[in-house]
Protein backbone atom coordinates (compact mmCIF):
# COMPACT_ATOMS: atom_id res chain seq x y z
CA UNK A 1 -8.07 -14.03 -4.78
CA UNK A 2 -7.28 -14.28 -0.87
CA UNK A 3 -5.36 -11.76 0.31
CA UNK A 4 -2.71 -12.89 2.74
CA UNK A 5 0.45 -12.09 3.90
CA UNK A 6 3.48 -12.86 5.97
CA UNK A 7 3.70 -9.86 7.89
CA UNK A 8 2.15 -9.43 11.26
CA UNK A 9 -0.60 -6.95 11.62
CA UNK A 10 0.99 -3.33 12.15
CA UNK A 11 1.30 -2.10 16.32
CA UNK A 12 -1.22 0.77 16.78
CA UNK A 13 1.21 3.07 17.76
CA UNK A 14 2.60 2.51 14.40
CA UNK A 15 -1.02 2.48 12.77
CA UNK A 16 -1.69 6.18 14.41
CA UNK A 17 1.25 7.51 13.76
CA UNK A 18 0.62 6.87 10.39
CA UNK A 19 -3.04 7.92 10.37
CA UNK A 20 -1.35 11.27 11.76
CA UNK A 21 1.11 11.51 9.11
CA UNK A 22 -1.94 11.15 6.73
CA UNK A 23 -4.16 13.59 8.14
CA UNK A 24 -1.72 16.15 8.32
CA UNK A 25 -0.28 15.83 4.98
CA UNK A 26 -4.28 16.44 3.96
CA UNK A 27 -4.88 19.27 6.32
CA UNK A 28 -1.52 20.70 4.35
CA UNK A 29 -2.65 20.65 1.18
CA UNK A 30 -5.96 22.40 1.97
CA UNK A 31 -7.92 19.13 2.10
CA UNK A 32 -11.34 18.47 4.65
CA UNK A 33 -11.01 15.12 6.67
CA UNK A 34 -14.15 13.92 6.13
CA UNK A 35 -15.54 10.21 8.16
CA UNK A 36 -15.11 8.55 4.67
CA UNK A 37 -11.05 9.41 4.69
CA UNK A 38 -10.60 9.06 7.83
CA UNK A 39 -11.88 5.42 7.46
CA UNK A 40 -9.95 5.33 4.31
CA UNK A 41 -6.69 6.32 5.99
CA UNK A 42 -6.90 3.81 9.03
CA UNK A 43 -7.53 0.73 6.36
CA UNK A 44 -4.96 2.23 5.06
CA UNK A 45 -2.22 2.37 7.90
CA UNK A 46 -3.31 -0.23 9.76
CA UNK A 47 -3.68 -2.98 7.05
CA UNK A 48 -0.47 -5.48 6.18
CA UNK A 49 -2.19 -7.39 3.37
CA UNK A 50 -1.86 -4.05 0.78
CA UNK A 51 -5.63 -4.28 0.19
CA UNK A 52 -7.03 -3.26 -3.47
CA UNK A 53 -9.76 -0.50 -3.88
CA UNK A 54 -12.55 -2.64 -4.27
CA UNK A 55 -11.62 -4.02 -0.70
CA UNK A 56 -10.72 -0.86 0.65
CA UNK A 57 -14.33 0.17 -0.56
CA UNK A 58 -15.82 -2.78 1.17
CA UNK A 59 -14.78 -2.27 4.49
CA UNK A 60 -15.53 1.86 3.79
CA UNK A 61 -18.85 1.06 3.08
CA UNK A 62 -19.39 -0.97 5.94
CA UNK A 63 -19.29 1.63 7.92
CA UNK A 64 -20.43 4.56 5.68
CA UNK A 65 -23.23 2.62 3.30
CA UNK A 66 -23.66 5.71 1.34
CA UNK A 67 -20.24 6.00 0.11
CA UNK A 68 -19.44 5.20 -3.32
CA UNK A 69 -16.56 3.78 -4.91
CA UNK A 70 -15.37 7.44 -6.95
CA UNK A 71 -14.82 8.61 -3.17
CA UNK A 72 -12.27 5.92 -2.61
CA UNK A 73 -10.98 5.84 -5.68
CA UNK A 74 -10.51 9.73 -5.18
CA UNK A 75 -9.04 9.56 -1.85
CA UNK A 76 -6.21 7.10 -3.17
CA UNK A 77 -5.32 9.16 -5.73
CA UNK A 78 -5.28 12.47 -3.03
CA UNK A 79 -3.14 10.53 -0.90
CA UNK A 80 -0.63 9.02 -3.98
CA UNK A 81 0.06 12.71 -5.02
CA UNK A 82 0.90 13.28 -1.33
CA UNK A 83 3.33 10.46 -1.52
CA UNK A 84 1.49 8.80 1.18
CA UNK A 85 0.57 5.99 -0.12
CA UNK A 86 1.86 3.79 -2.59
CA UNK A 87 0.10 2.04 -6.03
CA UNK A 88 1.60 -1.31 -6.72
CA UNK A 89 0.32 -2.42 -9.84
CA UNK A 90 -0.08 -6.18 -11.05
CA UNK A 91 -1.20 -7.25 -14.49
CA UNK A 92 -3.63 -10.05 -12.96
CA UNK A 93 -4.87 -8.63 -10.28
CA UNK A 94 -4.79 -4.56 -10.52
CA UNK A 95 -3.39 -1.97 -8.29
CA UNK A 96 -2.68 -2.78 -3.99
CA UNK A 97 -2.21 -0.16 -1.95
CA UNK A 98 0.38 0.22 0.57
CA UNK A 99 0.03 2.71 3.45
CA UNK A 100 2.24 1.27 5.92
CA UNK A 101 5.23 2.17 4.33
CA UNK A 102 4.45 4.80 1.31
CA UNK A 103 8.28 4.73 0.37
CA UNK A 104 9.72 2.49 -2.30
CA UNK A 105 10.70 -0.91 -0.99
CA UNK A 106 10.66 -4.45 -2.25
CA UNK A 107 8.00 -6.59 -2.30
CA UNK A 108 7.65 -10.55 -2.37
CA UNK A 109 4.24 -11.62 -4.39
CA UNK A 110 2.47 -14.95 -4.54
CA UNK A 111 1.53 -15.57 -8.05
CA UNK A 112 -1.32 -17.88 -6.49
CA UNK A 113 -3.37 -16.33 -4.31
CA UNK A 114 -1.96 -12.76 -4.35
CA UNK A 115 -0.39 -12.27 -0.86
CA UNK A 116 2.12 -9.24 -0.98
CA UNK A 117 4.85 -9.15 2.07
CA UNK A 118 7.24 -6.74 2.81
CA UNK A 119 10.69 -8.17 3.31
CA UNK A 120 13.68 -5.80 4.81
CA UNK A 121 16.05 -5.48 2.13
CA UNK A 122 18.35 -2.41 3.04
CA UNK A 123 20.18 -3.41 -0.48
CA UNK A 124 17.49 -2.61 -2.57
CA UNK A 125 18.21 1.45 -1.78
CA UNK A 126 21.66 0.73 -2.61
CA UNK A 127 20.53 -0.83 -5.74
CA UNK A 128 18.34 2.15 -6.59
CA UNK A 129 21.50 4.24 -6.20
CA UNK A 130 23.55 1.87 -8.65
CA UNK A 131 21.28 2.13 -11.17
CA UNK A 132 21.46 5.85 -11.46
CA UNK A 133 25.00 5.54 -11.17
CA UNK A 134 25.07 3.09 -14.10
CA UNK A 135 22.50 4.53 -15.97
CA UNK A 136 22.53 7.98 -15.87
CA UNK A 137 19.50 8.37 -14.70
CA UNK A 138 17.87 10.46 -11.77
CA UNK A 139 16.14 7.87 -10.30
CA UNK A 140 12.83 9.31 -8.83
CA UNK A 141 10.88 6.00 -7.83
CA UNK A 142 11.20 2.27 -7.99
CA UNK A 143 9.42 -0.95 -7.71
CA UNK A 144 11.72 -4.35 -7.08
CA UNK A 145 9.53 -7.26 -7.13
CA UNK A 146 9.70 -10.94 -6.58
CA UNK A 147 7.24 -13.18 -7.77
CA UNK A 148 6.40 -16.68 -6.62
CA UNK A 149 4.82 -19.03 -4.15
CA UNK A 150 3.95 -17.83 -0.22
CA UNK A 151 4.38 -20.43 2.66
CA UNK A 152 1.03 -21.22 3.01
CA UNK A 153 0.82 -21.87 -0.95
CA UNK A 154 3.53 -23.58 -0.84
CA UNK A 155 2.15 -26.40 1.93
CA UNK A 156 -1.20 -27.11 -0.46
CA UNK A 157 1.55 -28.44 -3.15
């Protein structure tokens, strides 16, 4: 599957500031900041293409051969109960990881090669709040996403 996407890559300011967000939200909940995290937090924050945790492992153990996948795997979940990251899951191609922007928000999927982007849709919050308003429901998360074929799929048709 090649991951892609439409989004350019994240300004470091913007990648820090979310490695600091991160880290603290760690250090609050009692949690060390080991090298492995760390390196798991800046994939994290500074990657646009909402990598999986076998690619997250990759470039982890690039740097750190000796860690192992249940550290990542660990770390992800750490950082989902934190609300600091968020698990997209997909059917075909498992669970993407989005540290960028932990919050709900739409996302745009390319049901060939995988690419995730992150449109700005400012309705999608308001249709979070319809819903509940419709429903009844307390709406506590959501997922909105749209499936079909990125630019650079589209051009090989």
């Amino acid at each position: 599957m090649a991951v892609l996407t439409t989004n350019q890559p994240a300004p470091l300011e913007q990648s820090q500031r979310r490695i600091d967000e991160m880290t603290q939200a760690l250090r609050d909940a009692g949690q060390r900041i080991t090298p492995q995290r760390l390196a798991v937090l800046k994939i994290l924050a500074k990657s646009s293409e909402h990598p999986s945790v076998e690619r997250i492992y990759e470039q982890v153990v690039s740097e750190f051969p000796t860690t192992s996948l249940a550290t990542v795997y660990k770390t992800l979940t750490l950082l989902k109960s934190l609300d600091q990251v968020l698990e997209l899951g997909f059917a075909h191609w498992g669970s993407r990881y989005d540290g960028r922007s932990p919050n709900p928000h739409p996302h745009a999927v390319c049901q060939r090669c995988g690419a995730i982007a992150d449109p700005d849709l400012p309705q999608a919050e308001e249709m979070a709040q319809e819903m509940a308003r419709r429903s009844g429901y307390r709406i506590d998360r959501h997922q909105l996403d749209f499936f079909g074929l990125c630019p650079a799929c589209r051009k090989k048709i």
